[in-house]
C-alpha atoms as a PDB file:
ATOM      1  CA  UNK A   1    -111.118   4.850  31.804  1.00  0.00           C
ATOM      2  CA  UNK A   2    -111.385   5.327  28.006  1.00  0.00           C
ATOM      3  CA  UNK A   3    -112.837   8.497  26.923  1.00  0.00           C
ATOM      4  CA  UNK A   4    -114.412   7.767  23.367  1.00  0.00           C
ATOM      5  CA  UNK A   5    -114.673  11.026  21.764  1.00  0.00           C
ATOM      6  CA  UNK A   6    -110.622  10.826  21.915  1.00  0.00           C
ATOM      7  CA  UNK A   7    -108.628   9.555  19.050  1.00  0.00           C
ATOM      8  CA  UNK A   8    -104.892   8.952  19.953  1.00  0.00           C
ATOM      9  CA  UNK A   9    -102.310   9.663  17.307  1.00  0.00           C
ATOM     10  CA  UNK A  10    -102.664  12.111  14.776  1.00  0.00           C
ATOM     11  CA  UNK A  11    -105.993  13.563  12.715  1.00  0.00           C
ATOM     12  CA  UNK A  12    -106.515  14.312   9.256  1.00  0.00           C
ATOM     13  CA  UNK A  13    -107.636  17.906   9.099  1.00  0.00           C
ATOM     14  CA  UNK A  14    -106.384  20.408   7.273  1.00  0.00           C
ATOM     15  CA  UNK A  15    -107.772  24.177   7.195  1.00  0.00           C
ATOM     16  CA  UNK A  16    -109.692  26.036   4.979  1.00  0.00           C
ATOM     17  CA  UNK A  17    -108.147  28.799   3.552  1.00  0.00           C
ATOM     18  CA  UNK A  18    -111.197  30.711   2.915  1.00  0.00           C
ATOM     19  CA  UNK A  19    -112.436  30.738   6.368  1.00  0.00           C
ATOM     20  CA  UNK A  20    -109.773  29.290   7.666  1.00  0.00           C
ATOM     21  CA  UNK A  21    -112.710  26.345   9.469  1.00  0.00           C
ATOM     22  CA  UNK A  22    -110.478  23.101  10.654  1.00  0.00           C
ATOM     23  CA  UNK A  23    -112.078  20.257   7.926  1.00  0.00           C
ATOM     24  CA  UNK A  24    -111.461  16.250   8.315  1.00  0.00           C
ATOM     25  CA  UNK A  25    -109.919  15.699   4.728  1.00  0.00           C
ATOM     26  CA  UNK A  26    -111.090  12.337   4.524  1.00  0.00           C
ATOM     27  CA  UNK A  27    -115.111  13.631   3.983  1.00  0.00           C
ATOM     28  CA  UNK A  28    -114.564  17.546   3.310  1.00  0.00           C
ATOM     29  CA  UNK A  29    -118.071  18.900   3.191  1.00  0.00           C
ATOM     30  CA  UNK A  30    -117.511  21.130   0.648  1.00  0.00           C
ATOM     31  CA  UNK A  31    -114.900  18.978  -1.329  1.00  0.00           C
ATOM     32  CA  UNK A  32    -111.596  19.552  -2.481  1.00  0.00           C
ATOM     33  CA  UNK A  33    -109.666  21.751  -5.411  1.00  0.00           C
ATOM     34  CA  UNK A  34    -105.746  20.634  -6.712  1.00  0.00           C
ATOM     35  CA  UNK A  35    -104.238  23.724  -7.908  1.00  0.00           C
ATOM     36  CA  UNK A  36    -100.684  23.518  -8.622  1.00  0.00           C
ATOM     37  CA  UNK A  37    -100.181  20.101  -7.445  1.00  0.00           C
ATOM     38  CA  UNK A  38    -101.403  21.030  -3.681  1.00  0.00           C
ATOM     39  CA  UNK A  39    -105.018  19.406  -2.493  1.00  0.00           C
ATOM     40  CA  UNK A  40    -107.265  21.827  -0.902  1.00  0.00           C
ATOM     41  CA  UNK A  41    -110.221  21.423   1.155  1.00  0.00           C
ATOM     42  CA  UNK A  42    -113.297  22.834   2.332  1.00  0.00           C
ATOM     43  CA  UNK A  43    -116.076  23.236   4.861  1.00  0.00           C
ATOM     44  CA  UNK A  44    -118.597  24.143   2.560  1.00  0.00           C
ATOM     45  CA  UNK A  45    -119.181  24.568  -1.507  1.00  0.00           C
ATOM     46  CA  UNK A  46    -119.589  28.682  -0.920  1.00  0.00           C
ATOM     47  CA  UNK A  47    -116.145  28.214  -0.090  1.00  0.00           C
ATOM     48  CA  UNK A  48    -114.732  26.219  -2.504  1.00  0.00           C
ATOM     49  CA  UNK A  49    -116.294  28.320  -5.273  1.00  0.00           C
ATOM     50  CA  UNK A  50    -115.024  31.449  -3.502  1.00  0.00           C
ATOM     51  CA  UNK A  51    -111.132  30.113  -3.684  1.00  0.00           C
ATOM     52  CA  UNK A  52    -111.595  29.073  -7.626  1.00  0.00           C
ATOM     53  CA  UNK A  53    -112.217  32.630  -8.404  1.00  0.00           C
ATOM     54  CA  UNK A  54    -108.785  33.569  -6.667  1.00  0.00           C
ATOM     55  CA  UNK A  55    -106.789  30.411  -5.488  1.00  0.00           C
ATOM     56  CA  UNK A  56    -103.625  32.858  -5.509  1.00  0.00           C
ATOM     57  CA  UNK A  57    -105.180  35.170  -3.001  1.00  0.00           C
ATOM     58  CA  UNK A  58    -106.125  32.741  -0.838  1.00  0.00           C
ATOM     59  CA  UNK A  59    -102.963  30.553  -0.689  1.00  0.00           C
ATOM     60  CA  UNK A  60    -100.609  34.167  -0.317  1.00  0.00           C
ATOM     61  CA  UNK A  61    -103.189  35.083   2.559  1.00  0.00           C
ATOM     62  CA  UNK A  62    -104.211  38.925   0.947  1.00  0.00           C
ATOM     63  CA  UNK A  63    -107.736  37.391   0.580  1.00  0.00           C
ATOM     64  CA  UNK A  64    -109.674  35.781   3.979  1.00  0.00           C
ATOM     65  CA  UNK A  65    -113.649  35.886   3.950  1.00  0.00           C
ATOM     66  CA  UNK A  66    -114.218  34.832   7.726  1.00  0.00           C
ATOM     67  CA  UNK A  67    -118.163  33.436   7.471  1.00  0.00           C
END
């Protein structure tokens, strides 16, 4: 029996560093930021916004802002 909701292989998520939500990088909800040559991606515009005003402290992990 196939069980639909499954998707064999591997998935294209990557986490938000801001609230650290799992987010399908294909469609991020909240888009995506390159800083220094990395892609970032978010759940939601709050948190994109909230990463431009400090992408350092969100990429070291001294800033988290768990929603």
């Amino acid at each position: 029996m196939k069980i639909p909701w499954f998707k064999k292989g591997t998935t294209n998520l990557s986490e938000d560093l801001v609230c650290n939500m799992m987010v399908e990088i294909n469609n991020p909800p909240g888009g995506k930021v390159i800083f220094n040559s990395m892609t970032y991606y978010f759940c939601a515009p709050g948190c994109k916004i909230e990463f431009q005003k400090d992408p350092i402290g969100y990429i070291s992990g001294e800033k988290h802002n768990p929603m």
